[in-house]
Each structure stands twice: as C-alpha cells, then as structure tokens.
Protein backbone atom coordinates (compact mmCIF):
# COMPACT_ATOMS: atom_id res chain seq x y z
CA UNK A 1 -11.15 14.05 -42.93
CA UNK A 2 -10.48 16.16 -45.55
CA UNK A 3 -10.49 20.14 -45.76
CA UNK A 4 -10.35 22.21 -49.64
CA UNK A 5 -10.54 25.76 -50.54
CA UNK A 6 -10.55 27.40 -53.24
CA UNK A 7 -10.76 31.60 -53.13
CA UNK A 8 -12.91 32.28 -55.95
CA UNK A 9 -16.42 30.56 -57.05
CA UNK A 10 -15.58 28.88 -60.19
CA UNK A 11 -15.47 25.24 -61.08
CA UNK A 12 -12.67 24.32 -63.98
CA UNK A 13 -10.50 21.49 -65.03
CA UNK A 14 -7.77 23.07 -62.66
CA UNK A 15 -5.76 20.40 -60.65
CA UNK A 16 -6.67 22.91 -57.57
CA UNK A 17 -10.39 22.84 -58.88
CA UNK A 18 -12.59 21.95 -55.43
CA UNK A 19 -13.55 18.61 -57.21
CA UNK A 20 -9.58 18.22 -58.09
CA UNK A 21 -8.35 18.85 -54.25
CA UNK A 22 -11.21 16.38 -53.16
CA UNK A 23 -10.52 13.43 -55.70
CA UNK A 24 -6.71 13.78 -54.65
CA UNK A 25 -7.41 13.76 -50.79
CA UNK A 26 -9.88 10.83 -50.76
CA UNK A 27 -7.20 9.10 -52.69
CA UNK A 28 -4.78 9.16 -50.48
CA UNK A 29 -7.61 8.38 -47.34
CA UNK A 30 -8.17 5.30 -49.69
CA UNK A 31 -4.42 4.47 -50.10
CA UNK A 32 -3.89 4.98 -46.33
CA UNK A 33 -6.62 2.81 -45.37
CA UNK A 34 -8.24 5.17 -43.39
CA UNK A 35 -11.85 5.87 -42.32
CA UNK A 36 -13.34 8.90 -44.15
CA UNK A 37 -14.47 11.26 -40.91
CA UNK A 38 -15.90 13.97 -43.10
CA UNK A 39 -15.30 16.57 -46.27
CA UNK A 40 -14.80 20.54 -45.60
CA UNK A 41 -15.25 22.91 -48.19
CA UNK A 42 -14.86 26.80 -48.36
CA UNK A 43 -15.43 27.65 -51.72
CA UNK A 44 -15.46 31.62 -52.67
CA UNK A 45 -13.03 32.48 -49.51
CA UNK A 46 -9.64 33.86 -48.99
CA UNK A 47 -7.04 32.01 -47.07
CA UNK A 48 -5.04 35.16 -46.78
CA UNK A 49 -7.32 38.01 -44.76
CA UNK A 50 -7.98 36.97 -41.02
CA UNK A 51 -10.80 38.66 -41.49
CA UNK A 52 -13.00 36.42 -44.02
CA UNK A 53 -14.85 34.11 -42.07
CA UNK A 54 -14.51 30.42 -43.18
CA UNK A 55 -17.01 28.29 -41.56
CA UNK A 56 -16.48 25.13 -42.82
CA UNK A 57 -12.56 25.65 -41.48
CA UNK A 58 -14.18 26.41 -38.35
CA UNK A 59 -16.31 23.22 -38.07
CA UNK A 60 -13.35 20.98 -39.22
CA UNK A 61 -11.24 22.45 -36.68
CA UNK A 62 -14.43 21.83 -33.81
CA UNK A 63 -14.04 18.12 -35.01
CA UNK A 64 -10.63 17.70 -34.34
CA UNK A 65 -10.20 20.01 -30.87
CA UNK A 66 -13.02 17.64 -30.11
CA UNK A 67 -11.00 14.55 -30.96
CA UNK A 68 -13.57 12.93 -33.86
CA UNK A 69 -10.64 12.95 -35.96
CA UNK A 70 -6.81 11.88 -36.03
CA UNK A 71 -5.55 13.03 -39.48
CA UNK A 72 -6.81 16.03 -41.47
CA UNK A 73 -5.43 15.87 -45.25
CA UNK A 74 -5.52 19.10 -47.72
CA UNK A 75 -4.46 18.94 -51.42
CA UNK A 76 -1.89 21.80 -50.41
CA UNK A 77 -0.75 23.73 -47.52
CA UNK A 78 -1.54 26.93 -49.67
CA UNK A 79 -5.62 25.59 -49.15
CA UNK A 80 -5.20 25.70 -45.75
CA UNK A 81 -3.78 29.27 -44.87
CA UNK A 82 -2.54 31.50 -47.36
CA UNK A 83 -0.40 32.93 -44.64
CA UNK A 84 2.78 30.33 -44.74
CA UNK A 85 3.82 27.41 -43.51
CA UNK A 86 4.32 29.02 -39.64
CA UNK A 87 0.56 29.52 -40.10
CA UNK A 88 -0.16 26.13 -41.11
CA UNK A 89 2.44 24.49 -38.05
CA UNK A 90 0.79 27.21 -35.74
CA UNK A 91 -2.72 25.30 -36.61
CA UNK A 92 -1.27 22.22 -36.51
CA UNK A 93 0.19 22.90 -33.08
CA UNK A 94 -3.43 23.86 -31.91
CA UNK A 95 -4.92 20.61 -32.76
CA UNK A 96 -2.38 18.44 -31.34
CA UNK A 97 -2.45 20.15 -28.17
CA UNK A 98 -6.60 19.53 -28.18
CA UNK A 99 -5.54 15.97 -29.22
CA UNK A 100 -3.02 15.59 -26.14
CA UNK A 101 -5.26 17.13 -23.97
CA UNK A 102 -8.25 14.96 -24.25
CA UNK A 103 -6.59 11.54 -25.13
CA UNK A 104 -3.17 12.22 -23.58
CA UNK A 105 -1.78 11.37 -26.64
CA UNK A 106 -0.97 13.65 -29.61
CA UNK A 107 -1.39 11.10 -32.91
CA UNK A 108 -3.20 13.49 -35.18
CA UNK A 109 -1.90 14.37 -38.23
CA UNK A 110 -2.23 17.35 -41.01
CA UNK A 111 -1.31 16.01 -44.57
CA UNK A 112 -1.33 16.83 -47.85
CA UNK A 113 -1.34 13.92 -51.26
C-alpha cells in the first residue's frame, strides 16, 4: 500500500509531484515483490495543522489497524506528517500495536523508496 500527499493542488514535473511520489512507491512495491494492497492520496492538504482533515490518511490507516496490510510505503516521511519524525514513529507505533493485537505478531512496516 502506498500513501502520497502533496499540500497544494497543482500537478508539475516536481520529483514530489503526486504522480512522482506514486511512480517511486510502486517501484519499490515492484522491486520488493510485494502485492499492491491499495493507493492513498490527499492532494490539496496540509500535513502540518491537526486540524485539516485528511481522509484518505484516515482510510489507509482503517486498512492497516484492520490488518489488510503489512507494509505502508510513502515517497518521504515529510508526506506523511509534517510534524517530525516522533510524529511519523508515533503513527507507526499505532499500527503495529493494531498489527500485534489482531495477529499477535507485529510485521508491518512504514517505508519510504
């Protein structure tokens, strides 16, 4: 499964462009040999304010507290949370509690190519 974001609504020939972060992820679901469980995308919202909702996050993070997924990749830890890496380990953390709890086993994984 893959997750981008990008903050503002504008498609360019950025390497953080949405159609950049996917290309990069599903590379490196291809070079891993892994199943494809799924895109996310929240185009046109922060990953700094709490506040902005970002339902696409939301519904990638249902998926893996519900255990459809073991790996989540993101072109950078800046498209996940804007607030840090203790943000990003905080989510992390989250999941791979879910993960225990339902498989008794924690073998999820967040990545970035």
């Amino acid at each position: 499964m893959s997750y981008i974001r990008q903050s503002r609504k504008r498609e360019d020939d950025s390497a953080s462009s949405p159609e950049a972060q996917r290309t990069k992820c599903e590379a490196l679901i291809a070079a891993k040999g892994w199943d494809n469980a799924g895109h996310f995308a929240d185009v046109g919202k922060s990953g700094w304010d709490p506040k902005v909702v970002r339902p696409e996050f939301e519904e990638m993070m249902s998926a893996v507290r519900a255990v459809h997924v073991d790996a989540v990749v993101v072109f950078s830890l800046s498209r996940l949370t804007r607030q840090g890496a203790l943000e990003a380990m905080l989510i992390n953390e989250r999941a791979a509690a879910a993960a225990h709890d339902r498989r008794n086993r924690g073998g999820h994984r967040l990545l970035q190519p």
